[in-house]
Each structure stands twice: as structure tokens, then as C-alpha cells.
C-alpha atoms as a PDB file:
ATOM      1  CA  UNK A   1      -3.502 -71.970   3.024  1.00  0.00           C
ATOM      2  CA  UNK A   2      -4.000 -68.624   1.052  1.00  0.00           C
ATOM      3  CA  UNK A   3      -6.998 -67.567   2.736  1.00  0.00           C
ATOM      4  CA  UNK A   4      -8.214 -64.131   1.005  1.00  0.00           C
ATOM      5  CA  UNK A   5      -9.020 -62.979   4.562  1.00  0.00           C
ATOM      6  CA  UNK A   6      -5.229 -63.127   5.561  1.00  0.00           C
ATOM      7  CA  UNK A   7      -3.345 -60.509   5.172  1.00  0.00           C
ATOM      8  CA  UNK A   8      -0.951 -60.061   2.731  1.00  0.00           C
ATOM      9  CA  UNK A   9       2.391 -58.798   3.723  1.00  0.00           C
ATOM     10  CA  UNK A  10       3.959 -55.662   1.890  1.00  0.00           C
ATOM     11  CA  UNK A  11       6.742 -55.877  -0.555  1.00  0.00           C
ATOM     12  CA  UNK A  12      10.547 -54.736   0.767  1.00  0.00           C
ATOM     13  CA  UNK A  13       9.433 -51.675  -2.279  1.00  0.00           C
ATOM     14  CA  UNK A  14       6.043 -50.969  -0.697  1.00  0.00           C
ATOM     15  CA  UNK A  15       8.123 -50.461   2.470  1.00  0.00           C
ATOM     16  CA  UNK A  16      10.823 -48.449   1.480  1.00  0.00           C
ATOM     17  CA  UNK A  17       7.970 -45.735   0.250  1.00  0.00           C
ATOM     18  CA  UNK A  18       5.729 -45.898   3.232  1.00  0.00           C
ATOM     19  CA  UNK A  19       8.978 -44.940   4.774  1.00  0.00           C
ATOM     20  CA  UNK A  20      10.076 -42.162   2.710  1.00  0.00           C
ATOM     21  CA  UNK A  21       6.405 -40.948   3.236  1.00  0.00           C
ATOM     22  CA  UNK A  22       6.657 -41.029   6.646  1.00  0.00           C
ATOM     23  CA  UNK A  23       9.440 -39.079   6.576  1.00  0.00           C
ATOM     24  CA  UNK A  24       7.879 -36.401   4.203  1.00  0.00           C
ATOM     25  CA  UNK A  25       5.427 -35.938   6.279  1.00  0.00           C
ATOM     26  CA  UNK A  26       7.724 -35.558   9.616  1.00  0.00           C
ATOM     27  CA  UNK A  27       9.833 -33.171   7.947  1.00  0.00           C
ATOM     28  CA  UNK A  28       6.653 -31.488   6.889  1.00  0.00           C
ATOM     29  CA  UNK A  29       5.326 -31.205  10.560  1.00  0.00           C
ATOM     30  CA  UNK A  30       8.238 -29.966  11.876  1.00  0.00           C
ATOM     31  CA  UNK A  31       8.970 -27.077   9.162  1.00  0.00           C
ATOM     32  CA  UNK A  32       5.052 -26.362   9.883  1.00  0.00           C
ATOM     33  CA  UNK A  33       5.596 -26.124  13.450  1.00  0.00           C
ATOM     34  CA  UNK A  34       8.429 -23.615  13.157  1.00  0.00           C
ATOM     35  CA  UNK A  35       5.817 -20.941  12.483  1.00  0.00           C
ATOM     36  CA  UNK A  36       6.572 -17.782  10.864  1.00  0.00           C
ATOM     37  CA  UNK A  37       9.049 -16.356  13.273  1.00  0.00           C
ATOM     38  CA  UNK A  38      11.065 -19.410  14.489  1.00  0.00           C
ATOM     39  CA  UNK A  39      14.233 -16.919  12.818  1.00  0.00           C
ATOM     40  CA  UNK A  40      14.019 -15.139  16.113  1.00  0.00           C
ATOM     41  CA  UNK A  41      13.801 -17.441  19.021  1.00  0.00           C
ATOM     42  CA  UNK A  42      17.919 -16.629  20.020  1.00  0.00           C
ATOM     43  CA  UNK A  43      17.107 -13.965  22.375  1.00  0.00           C
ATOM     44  CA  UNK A  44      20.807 -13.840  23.532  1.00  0.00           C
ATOM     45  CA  UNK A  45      21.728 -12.058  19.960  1.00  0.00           C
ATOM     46  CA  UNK A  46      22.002  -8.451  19.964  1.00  0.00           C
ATOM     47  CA  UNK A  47      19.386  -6.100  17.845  1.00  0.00           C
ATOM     48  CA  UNK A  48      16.364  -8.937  18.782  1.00  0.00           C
ATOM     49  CA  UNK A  49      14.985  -6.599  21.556  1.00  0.00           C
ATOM     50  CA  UNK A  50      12.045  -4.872  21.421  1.00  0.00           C
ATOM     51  CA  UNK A  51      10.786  -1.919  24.175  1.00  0.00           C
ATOM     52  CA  UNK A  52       7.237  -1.956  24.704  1.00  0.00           C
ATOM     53  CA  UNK A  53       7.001   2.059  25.118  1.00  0.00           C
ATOM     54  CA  UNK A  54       2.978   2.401  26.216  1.00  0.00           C
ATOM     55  CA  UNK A  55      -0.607   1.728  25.346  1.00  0.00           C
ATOM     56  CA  UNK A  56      -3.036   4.166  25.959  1.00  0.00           C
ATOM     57  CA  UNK A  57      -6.422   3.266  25.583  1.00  0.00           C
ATOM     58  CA  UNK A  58      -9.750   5.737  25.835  1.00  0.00           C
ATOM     59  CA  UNK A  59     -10.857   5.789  29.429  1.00  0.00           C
ATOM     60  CA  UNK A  60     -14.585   4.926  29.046  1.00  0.00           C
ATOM     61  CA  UNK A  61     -12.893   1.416  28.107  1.00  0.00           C
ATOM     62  CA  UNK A  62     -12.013   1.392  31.304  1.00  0.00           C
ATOM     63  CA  UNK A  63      -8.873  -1.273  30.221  1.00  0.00           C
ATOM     64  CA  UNK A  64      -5.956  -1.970  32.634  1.00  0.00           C
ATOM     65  CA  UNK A  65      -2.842  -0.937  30.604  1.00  0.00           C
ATOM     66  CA  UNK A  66      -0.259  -2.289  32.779  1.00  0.00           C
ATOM     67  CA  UNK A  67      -2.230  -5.228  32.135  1.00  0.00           C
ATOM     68  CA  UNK A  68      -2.287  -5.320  28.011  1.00  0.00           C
ATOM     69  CA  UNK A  69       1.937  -4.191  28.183  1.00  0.00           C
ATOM     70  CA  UNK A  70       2.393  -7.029  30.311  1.00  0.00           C
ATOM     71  CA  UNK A  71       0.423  -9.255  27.857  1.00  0.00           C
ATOM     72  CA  UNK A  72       2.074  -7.504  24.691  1.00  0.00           C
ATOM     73  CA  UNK A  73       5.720  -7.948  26.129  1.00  0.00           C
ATOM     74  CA  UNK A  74       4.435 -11.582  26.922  1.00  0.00           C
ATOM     75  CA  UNK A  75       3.319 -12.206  22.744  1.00  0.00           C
ATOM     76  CA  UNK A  76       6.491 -10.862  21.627  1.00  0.00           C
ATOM     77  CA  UNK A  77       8.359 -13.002  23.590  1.00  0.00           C
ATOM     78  CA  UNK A  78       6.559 -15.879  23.276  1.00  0.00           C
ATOM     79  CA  UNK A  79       7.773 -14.902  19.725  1.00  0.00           C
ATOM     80  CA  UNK A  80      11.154 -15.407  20.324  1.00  0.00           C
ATOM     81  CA  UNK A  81      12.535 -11.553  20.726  1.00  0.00           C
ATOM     82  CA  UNK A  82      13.578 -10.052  23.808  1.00  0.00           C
ATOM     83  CA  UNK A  83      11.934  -7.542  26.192  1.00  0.00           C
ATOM     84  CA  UNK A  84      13.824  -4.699  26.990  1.00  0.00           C
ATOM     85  CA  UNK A  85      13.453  -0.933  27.849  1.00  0.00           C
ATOM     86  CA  UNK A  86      16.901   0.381  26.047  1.00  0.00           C
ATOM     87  CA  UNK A  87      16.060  -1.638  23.069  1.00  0.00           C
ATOM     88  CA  UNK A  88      16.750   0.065  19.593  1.00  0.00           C
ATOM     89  CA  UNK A  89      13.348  -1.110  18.313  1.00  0.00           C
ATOM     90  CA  UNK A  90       9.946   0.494  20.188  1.00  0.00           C
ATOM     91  CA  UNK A  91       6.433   0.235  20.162  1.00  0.00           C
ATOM     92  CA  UNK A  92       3.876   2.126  21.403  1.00  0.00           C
ATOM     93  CA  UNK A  93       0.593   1.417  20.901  1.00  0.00           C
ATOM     94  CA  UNK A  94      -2.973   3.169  21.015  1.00  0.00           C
ATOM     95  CA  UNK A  95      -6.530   1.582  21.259  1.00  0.00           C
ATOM     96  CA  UNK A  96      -8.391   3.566  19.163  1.00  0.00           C
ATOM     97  CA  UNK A  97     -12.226   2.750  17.709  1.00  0.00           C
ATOM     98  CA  UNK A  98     -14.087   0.362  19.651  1.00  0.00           C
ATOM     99  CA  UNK A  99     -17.810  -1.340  19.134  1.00  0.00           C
ATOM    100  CA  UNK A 100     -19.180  -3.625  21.173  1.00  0.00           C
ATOM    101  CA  UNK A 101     -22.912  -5.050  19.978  1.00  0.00           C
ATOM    102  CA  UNK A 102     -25.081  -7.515  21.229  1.00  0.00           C
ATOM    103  CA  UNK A 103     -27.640  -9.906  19.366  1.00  0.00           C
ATOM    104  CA  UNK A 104     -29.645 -12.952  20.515  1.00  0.00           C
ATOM    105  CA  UNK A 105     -27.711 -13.462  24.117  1.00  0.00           C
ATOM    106  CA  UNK A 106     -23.909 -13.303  22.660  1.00  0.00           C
ATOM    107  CA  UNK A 107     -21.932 -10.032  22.472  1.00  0.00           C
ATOM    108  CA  UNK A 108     -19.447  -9.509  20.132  1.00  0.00           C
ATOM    109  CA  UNK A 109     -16.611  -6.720  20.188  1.00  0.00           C
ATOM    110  CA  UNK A 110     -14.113  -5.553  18.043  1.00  0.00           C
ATOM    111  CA  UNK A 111     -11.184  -3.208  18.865  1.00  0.00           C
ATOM    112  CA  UNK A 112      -8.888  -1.060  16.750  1.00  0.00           C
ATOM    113  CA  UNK A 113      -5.381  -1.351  17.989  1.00  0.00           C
ATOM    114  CA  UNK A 114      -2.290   1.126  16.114  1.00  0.00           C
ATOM    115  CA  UNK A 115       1.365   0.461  17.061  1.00  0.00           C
ATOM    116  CA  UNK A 116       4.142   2.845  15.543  1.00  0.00           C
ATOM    117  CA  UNK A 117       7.030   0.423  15.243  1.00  0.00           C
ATOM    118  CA  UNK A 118      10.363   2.972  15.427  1.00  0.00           C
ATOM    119  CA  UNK A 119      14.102   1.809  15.298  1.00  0.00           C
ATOM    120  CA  UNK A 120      16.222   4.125  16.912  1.00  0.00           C
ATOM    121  CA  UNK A 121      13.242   6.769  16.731  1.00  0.00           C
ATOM    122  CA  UNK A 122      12.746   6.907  13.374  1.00  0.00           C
ATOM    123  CA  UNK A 123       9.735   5.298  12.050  1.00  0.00           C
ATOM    124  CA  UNK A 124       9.602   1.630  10.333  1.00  0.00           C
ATOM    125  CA  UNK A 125       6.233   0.933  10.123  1.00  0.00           C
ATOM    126  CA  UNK A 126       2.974   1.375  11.601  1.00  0.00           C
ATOM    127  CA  UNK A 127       1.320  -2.110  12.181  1.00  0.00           C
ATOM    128  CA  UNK A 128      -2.409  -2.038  12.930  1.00  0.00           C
ATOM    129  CA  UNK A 129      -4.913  -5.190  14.272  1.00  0.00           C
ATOM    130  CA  UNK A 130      -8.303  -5.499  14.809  1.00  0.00           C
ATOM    131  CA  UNK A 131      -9.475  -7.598  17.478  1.00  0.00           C
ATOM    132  CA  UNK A 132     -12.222  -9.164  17.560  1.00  0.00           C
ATOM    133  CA  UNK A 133     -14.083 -11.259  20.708  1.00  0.00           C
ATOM    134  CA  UNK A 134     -17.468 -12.868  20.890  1.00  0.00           C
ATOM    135  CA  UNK A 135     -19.325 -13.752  24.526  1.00  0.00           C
ATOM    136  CA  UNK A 136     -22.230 -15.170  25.936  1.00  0.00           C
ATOM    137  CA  UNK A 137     -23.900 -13.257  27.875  1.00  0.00           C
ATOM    138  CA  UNK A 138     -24.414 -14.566  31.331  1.00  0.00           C
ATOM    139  CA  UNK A 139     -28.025 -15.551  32.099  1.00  0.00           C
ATOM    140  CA  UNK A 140     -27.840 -16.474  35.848  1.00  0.00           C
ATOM    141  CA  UNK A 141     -27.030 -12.604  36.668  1.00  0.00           C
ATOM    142  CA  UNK A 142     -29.227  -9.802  36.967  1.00  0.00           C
ATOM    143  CA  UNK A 143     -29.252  -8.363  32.546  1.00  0.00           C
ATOM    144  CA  UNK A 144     -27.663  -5.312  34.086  1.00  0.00           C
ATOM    145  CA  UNK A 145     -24.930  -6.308  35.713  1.00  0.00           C
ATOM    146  CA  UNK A 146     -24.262  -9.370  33.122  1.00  0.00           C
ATOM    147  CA  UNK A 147     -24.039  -7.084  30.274  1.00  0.00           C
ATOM    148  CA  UNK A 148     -21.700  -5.170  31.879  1.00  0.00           C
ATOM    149  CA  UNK A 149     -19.117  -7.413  32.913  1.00  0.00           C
ATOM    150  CA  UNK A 150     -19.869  -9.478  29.703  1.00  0.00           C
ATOM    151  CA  UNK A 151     -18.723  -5.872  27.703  1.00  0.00           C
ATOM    152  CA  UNK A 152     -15.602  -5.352  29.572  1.00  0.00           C
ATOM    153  CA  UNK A 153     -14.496  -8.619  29.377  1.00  0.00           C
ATOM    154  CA  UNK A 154     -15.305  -8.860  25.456  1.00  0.00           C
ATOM    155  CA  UNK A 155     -13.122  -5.421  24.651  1.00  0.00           C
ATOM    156  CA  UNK A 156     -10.322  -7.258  27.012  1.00  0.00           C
ATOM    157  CA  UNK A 157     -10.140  -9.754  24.822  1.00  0.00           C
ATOM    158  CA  UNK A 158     -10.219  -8.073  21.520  1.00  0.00           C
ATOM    159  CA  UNK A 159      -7.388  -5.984  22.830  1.00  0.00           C
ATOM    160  CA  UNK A 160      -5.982  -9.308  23.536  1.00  0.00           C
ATOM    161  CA  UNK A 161      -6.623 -10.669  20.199  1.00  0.00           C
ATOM    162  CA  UNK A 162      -5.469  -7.854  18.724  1.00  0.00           C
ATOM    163  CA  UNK A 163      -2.043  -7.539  20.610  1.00  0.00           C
ATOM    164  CA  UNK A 164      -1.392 -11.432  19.303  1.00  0.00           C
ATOM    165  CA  UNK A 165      -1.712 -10.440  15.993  1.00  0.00           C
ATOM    166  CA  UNK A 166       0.446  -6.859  16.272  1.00  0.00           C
ATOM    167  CA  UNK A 167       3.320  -9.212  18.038  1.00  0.00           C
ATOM    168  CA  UNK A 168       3.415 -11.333  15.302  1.00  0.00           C
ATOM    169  CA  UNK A 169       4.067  -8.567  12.809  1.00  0.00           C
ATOM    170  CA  UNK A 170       6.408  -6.983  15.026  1.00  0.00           C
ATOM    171  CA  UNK A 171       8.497 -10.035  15.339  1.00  0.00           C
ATOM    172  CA  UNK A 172       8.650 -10.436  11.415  1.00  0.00           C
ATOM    173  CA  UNK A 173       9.566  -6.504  10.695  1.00  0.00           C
ATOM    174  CA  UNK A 174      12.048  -6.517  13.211  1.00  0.00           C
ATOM    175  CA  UNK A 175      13.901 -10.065  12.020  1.00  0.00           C
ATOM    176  CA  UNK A 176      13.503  -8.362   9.048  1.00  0.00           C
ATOM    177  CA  UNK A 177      15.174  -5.097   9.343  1.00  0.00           C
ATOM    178  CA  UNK A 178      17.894  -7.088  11.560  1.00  0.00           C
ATOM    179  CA  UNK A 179      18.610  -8.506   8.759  1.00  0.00           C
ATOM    180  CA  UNK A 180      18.703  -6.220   6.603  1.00  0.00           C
ATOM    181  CA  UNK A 181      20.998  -4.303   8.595  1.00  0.00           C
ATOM    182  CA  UNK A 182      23.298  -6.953   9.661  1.00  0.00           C
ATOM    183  CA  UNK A 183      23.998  -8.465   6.144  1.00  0.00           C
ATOM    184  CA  UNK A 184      27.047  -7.413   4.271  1.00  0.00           C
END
């Protein structure tokens, strides 16, 4: 009758704090999940909007900058502010330094991206990202023609990666000086 192979069953204590440890760790998840600029997901408040002004870019890039304001608006909403062009926070953005180098088949590029963030045209900050992308290069295409499209996609996505990373800072500073400016 007491086997040592059966299974003993836990105590109404050991119960009560597998519970509460559950719960810690529920809690936990969810606070983790909120990310750092869950403050901002009501769009439908006033002062959360952000105008994404332009994005030049050097034209031996040869980058599509409808393209990377579409997928800038696109991070900072997916941020929780709003898009808007009469919004009294802007950003304009410039890709500046670029290097793209290859070694052993892959090709890795990195990207220098600058954003003036102004409220009401006077300047808040300047928030600057590198992005950074690593490839393969294609080995079923003529070296040529695989390096090139390997290149251009590679600076696409650091500009990309880079864009993620300025959003993110842009959503903080502007929850931040919303703040700022709204409390008493």
C-alpha cells in the first residue's frame, strides 16, 4: 500500500504557493508583454500624433522613400501613436553613412539613420539608429547580378532595422513630453 513509486499528493500549503507562483509569474508575463510604450496605445487622445515629414536618402542607395515613410508611419503606429500630417510632433529623417561589405558568401550592411524629432517646430531631440542587416549571398545566380540584388536588399533592411529602433524612441520622447506638458 505505500508504494515509493506512487505518487505522493501535495499538501493544501504546497498548493496554495504553487498558486501564488503561478500567479507571479502571470502577472510577470503580462507587465513584460506591455513593452516599453504600452502608455501610448490610446490613439484617440489628443497630442499622441506624430507627422512623418520625409526621408531622404543618398541616391546611389537607390532606396524607395515612399517605401521606408510608409514603413516608419507603420513602426510608430504599431507603437501605439497616431499618424497624422497636422500633428504637433514631426520627424524627418535622413539616411546618412552607409557600408555594405561582404566576407565568405554573406553580406552584411549597416546604415546610419538621423531623425530631428520637433514639437511645434522647435527641436526636442535628435534620435539616431544604426541599422544593421546580414545576407547570404545567392549562389544559384550569376556573382554579378547576386551581389547586386543581395546589396540593395541588405541596405533595405538596415534602413528597416533602423526605422524600428528610431520609432521606438520616438514613441517614448513623445509620451514623454505629453506628459510633461499635460501634467499640472
Amino acid at each position: 500500500m505505500n508504494n515509493p513509486r506512487q505518487r505522493q499528493r501535495p499538501t493544501p500549503l504546497h498548493t496554495r504557493i504553487l498558486g501564488v507562483r503561478a500567479t507571479f509569474y502571470v502577472a510577470l508575463l503580462v507587465l513584460a508583454s506591455c513593452g516599453p510604450y504600452r502608455f501610448a496605445n490610446d490613439t484617440a487622445r489628443p497630442g499622441r500624433a506624430v507627422a512623418i515629414a520625409t526621408i531622404a536618402a543618398p541616391a546611389e542607395l537607390g532606396l524607395n522613400t515612399p517605401a521606408l515613410q510608409a514603413i516608419l508611419a507603420d513602426q510608430v503606429f504599431s507603437r501605439g501613436l497616431a499618424v497624422s500630417g497636422s500633428a504637433s510632433y514631426r520627424v524627418s529623417c535622413t539616411v546618412g553613412a552607409h557600408r555594405t561589405t561582404g566576407f565568405d558568401r554573406d553580406l552584411v550592411s549597416e546604415v546610419d539613420v538621423r531623425c530631428p524629432l520637433l514639437f511645434n517646430e522647435s527641436l526636442l531631440e535628435v534620435v539616431e539608429a544604426i541599422g544593421v542587416s546580414a545576407d547570404a549571398l545567392a549562389t544559384h545566380q550569376p556573382s554579378s547580378l547576386a551581389a547586386l540584388e543581395a546589396v540593395e536588399r541588405a541596405e533595405e533592411l538596415a534602413v528597416a532595422d533602423a526605422l524600428a529602433q528610431i520609432a521606438t524612441r520616438v514613441a517614448y520622447l513623445v509620451d514623454r513630453h505629453h506628459r510633461n506638458e499635460t501634467s499640472p
